[in-house]
N, C-alpha and C. Protein backbone atom coordinates (compact mmCIF):
# COMPACT_ATOMS: atom_id res chain seq x y z
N UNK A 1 4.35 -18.22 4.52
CA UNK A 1 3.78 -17.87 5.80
C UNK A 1 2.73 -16.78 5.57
N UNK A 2 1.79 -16.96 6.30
CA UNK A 2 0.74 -15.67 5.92
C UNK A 2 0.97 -14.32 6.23
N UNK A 3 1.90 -14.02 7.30
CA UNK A 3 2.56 -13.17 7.61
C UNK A 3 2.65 -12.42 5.99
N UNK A 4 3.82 -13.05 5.06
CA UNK A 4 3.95 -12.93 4.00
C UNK A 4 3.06 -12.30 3.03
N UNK A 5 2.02 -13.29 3.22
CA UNK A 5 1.20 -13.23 2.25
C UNK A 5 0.46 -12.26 2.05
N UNK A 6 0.44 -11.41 3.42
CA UNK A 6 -0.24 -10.14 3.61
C UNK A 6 0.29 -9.44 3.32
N UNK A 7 1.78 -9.43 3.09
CA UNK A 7 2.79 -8.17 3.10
C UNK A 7 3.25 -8.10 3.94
N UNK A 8 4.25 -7.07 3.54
CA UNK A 8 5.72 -7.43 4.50
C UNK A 8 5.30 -5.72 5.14
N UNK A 9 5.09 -5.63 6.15
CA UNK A 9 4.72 -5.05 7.23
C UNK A 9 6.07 -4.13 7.49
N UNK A 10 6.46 -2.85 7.33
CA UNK A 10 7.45 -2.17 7.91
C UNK A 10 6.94 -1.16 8.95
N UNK A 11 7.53 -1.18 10.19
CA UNK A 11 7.72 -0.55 11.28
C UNK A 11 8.56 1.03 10.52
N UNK A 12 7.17 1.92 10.86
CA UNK A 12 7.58 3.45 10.32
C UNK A 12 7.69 4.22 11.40
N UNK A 13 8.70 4.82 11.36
CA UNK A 13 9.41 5.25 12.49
C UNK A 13 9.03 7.02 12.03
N UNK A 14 7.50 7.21 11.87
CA UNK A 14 6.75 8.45 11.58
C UNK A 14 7.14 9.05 12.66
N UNK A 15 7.84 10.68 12.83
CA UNK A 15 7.67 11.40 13.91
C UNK A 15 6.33 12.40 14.17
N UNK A 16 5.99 12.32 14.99
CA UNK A 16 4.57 13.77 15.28
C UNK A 16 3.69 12.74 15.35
N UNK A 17 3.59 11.30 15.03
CA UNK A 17 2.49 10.40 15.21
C UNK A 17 2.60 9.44 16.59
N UNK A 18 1.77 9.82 17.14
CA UNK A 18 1.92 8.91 18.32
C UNK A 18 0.14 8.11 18.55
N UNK A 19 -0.35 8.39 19.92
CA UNK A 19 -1.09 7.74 19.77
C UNK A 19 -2.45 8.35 19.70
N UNK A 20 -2.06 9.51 19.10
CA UNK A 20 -3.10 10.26 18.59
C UNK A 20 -3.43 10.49 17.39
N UNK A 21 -4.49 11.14 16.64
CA UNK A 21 -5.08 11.17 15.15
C UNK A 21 -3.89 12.31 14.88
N UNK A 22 -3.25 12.28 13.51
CA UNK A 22 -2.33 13.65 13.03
C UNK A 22 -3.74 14.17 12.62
N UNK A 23 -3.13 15.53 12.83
CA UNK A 23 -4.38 16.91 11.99
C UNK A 23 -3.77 16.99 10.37
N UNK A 24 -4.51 17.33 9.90
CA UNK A 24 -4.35 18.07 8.65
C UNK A 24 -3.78 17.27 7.39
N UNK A 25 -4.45 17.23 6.18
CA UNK A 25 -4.07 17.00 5.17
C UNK A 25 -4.71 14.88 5.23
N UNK A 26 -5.35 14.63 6.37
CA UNK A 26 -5.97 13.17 6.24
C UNK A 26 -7.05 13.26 5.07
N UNK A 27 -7.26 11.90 4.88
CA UNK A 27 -8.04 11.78 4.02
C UNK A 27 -8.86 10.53 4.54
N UNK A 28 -10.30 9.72 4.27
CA UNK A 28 -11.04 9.10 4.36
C UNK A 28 -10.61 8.02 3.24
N UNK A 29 -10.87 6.92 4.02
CA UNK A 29 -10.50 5.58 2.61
C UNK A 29 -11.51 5.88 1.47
N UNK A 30 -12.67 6.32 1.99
CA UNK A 30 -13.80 6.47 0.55
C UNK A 30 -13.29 7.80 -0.08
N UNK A 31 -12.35 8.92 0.54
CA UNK A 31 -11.90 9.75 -0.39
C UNK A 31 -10.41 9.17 -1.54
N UNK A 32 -10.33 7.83 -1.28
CA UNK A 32 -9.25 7.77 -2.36
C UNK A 32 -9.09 7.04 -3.30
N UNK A 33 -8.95 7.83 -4.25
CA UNK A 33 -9.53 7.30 -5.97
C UNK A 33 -9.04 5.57 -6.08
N UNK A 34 -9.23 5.23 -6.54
CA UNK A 34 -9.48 4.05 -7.30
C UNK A 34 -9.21 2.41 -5.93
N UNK A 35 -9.48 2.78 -4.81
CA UNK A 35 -9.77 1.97 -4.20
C UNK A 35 -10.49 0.66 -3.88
N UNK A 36 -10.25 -0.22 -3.72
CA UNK A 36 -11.69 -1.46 -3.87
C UNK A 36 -12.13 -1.43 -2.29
N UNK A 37 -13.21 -2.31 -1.69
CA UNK A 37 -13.70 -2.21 -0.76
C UNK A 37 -12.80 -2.95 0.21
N UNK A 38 -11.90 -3.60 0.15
CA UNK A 38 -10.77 -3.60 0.91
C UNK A 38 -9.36 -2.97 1.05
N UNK A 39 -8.73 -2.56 1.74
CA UNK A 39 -7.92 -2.06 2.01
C UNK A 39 -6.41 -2.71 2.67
N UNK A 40 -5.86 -2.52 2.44
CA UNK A 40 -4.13 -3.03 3.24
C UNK A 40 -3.31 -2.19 3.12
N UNK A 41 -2.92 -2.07 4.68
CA UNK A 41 -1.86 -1.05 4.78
C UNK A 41 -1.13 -1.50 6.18
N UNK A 42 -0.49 -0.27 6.70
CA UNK A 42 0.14 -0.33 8.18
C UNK A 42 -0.63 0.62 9.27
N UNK A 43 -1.07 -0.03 10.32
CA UNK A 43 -1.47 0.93 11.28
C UNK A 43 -0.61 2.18 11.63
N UNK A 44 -0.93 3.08 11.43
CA UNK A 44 0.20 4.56 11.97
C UNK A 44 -0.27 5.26 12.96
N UNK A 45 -1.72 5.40 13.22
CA UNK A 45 -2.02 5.54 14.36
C UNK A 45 -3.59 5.34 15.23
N UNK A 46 -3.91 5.68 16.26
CA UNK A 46 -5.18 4.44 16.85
C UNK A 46 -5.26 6.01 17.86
N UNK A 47 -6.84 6.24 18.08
CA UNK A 47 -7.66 6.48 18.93
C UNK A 47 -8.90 5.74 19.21
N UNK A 48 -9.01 4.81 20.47
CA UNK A 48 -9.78 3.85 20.57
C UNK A 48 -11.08 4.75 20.84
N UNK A 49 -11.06 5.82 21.80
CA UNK A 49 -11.87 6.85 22.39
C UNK A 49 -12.90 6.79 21.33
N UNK A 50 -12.41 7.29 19.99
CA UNK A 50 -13.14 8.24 19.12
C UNK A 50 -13.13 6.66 18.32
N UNK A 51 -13.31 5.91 18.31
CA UNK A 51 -13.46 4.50 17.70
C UNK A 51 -12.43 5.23 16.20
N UNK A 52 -11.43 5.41 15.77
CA UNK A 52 -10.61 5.57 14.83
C UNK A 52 -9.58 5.49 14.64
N UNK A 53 -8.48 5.15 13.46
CA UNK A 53 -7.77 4.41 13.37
C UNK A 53 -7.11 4.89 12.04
N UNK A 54 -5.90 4.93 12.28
CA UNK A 54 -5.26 5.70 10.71
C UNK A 54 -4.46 4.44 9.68
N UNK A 55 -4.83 4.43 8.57
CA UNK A 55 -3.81 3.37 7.77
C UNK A 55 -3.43 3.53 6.81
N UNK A 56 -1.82 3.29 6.70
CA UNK A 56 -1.00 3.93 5.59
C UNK A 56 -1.28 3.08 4.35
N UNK A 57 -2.02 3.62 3.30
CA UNK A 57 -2.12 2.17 2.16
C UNK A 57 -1.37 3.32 1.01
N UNK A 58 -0.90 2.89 0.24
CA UNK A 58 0.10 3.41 -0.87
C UNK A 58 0.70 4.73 -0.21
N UNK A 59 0.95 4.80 0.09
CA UNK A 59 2.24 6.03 0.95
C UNK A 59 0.51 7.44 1.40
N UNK A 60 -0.54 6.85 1.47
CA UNK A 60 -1.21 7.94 1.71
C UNK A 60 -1.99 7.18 3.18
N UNK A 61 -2.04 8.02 4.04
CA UNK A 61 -2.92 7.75 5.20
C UNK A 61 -4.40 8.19 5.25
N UNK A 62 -4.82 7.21 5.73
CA UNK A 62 -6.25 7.46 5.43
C UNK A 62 -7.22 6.78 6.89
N UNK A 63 -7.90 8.06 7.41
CA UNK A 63 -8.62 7.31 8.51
C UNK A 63 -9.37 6.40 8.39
N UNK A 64 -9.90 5.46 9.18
CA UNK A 64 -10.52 4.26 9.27
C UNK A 64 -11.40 4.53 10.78
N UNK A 65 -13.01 4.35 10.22
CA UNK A 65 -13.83 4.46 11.70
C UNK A 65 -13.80 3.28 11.86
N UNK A 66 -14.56 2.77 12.74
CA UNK A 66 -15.09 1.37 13.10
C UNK A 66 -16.14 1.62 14.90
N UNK A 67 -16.92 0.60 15.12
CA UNK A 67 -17.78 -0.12 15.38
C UNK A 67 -18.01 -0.43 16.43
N UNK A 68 -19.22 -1.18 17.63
CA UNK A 68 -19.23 -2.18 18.45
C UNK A 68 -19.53 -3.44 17.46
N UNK A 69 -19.83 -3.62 16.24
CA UNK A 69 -20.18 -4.18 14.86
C UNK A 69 -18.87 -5.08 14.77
N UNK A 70 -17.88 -3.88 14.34
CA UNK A 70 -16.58 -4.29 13.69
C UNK A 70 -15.91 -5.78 14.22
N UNK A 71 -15.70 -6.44 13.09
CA UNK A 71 -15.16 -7.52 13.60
C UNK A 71 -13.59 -7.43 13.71
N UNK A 72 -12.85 -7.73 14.60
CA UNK A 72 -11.21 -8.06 14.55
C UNK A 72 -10.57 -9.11 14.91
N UNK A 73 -9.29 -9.28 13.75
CA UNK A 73 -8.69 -10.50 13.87
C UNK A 73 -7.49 -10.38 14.45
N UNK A 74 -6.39 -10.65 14.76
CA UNK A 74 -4.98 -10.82 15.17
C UNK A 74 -4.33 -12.22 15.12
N UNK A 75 -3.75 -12.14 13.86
CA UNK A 75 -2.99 -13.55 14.16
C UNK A 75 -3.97 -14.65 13.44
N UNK A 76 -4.89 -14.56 12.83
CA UNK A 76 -6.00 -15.17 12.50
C UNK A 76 -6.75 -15.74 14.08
N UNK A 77 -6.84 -14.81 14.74
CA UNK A 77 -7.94 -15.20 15.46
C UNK A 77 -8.57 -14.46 16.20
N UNK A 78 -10.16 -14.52 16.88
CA UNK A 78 -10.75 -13.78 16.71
C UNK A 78 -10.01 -12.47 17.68
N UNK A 79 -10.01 -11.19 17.98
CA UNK A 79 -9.97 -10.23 18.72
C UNK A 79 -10.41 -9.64 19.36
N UNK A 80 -9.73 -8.18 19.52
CA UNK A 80 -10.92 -6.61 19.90
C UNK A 80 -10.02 -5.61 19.66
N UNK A 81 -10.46 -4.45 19.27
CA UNK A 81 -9.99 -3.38 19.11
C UNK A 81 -8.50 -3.17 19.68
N UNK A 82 -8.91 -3.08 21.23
CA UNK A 82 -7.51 -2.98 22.08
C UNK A 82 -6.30 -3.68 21.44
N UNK A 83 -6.45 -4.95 20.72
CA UNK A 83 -5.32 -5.67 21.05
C UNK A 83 -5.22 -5.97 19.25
N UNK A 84 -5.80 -5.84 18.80
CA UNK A 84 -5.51 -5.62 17.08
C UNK A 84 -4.91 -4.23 16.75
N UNK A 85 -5.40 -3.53 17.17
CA UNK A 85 -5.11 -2.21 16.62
C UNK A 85 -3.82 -1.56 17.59
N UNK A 86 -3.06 -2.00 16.87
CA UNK A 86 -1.71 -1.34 17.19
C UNK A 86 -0.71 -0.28 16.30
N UNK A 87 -0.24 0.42 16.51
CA UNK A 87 0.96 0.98 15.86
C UNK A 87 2.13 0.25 15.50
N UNK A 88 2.06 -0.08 14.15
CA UNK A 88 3.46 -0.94 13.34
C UNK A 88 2.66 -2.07 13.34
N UNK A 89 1.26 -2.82 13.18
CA UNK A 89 0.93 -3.65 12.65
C UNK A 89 0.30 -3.45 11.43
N UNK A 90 0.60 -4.78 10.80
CA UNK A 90 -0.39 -4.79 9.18
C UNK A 90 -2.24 -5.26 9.12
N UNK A 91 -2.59 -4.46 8.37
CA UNK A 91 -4.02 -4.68 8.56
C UNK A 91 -4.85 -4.67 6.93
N UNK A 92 -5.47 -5.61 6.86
CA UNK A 92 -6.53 -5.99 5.48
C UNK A 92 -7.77 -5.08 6.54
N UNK A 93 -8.05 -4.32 6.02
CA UNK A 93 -9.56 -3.82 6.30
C UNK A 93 -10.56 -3.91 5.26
N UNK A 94 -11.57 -4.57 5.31
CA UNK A 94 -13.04 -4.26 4.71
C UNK A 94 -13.59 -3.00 5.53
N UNK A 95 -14.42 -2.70 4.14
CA UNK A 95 -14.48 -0.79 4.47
C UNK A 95 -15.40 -0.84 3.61
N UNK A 96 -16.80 0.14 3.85
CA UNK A 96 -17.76 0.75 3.26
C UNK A 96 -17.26 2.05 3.76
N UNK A 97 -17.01 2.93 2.50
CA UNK A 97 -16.65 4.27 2.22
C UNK A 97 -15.95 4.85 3.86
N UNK A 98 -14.71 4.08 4.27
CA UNK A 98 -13.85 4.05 4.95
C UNK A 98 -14.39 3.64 6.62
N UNK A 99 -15.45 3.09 6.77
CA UNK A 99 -16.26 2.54 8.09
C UNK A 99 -15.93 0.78 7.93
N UNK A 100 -15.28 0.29 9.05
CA UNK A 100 -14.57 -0.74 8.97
C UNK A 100 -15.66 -1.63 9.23
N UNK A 101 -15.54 -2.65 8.76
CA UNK A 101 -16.82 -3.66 8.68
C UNK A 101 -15.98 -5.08 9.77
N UNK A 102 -14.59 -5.15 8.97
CA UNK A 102 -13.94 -6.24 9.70
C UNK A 102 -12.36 -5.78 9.61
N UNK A 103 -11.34 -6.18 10.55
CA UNK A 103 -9.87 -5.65 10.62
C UNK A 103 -9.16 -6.71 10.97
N UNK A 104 -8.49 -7.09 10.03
CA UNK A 104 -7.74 -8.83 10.03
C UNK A 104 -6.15 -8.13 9.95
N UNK A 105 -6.10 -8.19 11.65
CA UNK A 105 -4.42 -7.32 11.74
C UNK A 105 -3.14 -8.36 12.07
N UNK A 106 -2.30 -7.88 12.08
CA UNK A 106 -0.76 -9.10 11.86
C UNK A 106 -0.36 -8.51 12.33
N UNK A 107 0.71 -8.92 13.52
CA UNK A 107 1.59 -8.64 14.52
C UNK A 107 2.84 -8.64 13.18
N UNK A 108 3.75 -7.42 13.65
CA UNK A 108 5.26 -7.08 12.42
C UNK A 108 6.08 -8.58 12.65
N UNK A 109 6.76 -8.98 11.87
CA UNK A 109 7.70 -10.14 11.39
C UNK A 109 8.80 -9.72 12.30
N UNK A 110 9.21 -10.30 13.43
CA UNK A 110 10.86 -9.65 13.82
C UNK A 110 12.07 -10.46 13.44
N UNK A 111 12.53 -9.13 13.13
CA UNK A 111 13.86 -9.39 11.90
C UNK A 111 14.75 -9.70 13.09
C-alpha cells in the first residue's frame, strides 16, 4: 500500500506543540547536513498565516516555508494547504534550501 511505502507515519504525542511554530532550537531543512532535495518526515506543526510548516525528518524538526506556487497532494490527489497540512500526517516534501516546491502528504494508517 503506498501508505507503506512512504513510511509508517507515527502520531507524536509532542507536548508544547500545538498549532503553532515551537521557538527555539528549529532549524531550516537547508540547515541540515547531508540532506537531498527531498525530504520525509511527520508534520508536527502548521501555521498557515505565516505560510509555514514544521517536519520531523530523523528525530530533528525542521521548518518548511511554502507558497501560492506550492503544489499539494493528499492521498495522491491534488490539494491545498488547509487540508494537506495537518498535524500527525506524513509528508515527502521537495525543498529548495527548505522552501517547499511540492508537499505529497498521507493521512496516518488507523491502527
Amino acid at each position: 500500500m503506498l501508505r507503506t511505502t512512504l513510511g509508517v507515519v507515527c502520531v507524536l504525542g509532542l507536548s508544547g506543540i500545538g498549532a503553532g511554530i515551537p521557538a527555539g532550537g528549529d532549524v531550516s531543512l537547508g540547515e541540515l547536513q547531508d540532506q537531498p532535495a527531498v525530504a520525509v518526515g511527520s508534520i508536527t506543526s502548521v501555521d498557515l498565516e505565516e505560510k509555514l510548516f514544521v517536519l520531523m525528518v530523523d528525530e530533528t524538526e525542521a521548518m518548511v516555508t511554502f507558497d501560492a506556487e506550492t503544489v499539494f497532494v493528499l492521498d495522491l490527489e491534488e490539494s491545498t494547504a488547509e487540508e494537506a497540512l495537518q498535524i500527525g500526517y506524513g509528508a515527502t516534501v521537495t525543498h529548495d534550501d527548505g522552501h517547499a516546491s511540492r508537499v505529497e502528504a498521507v493521512t496516518p494508517v488507523d491502527e
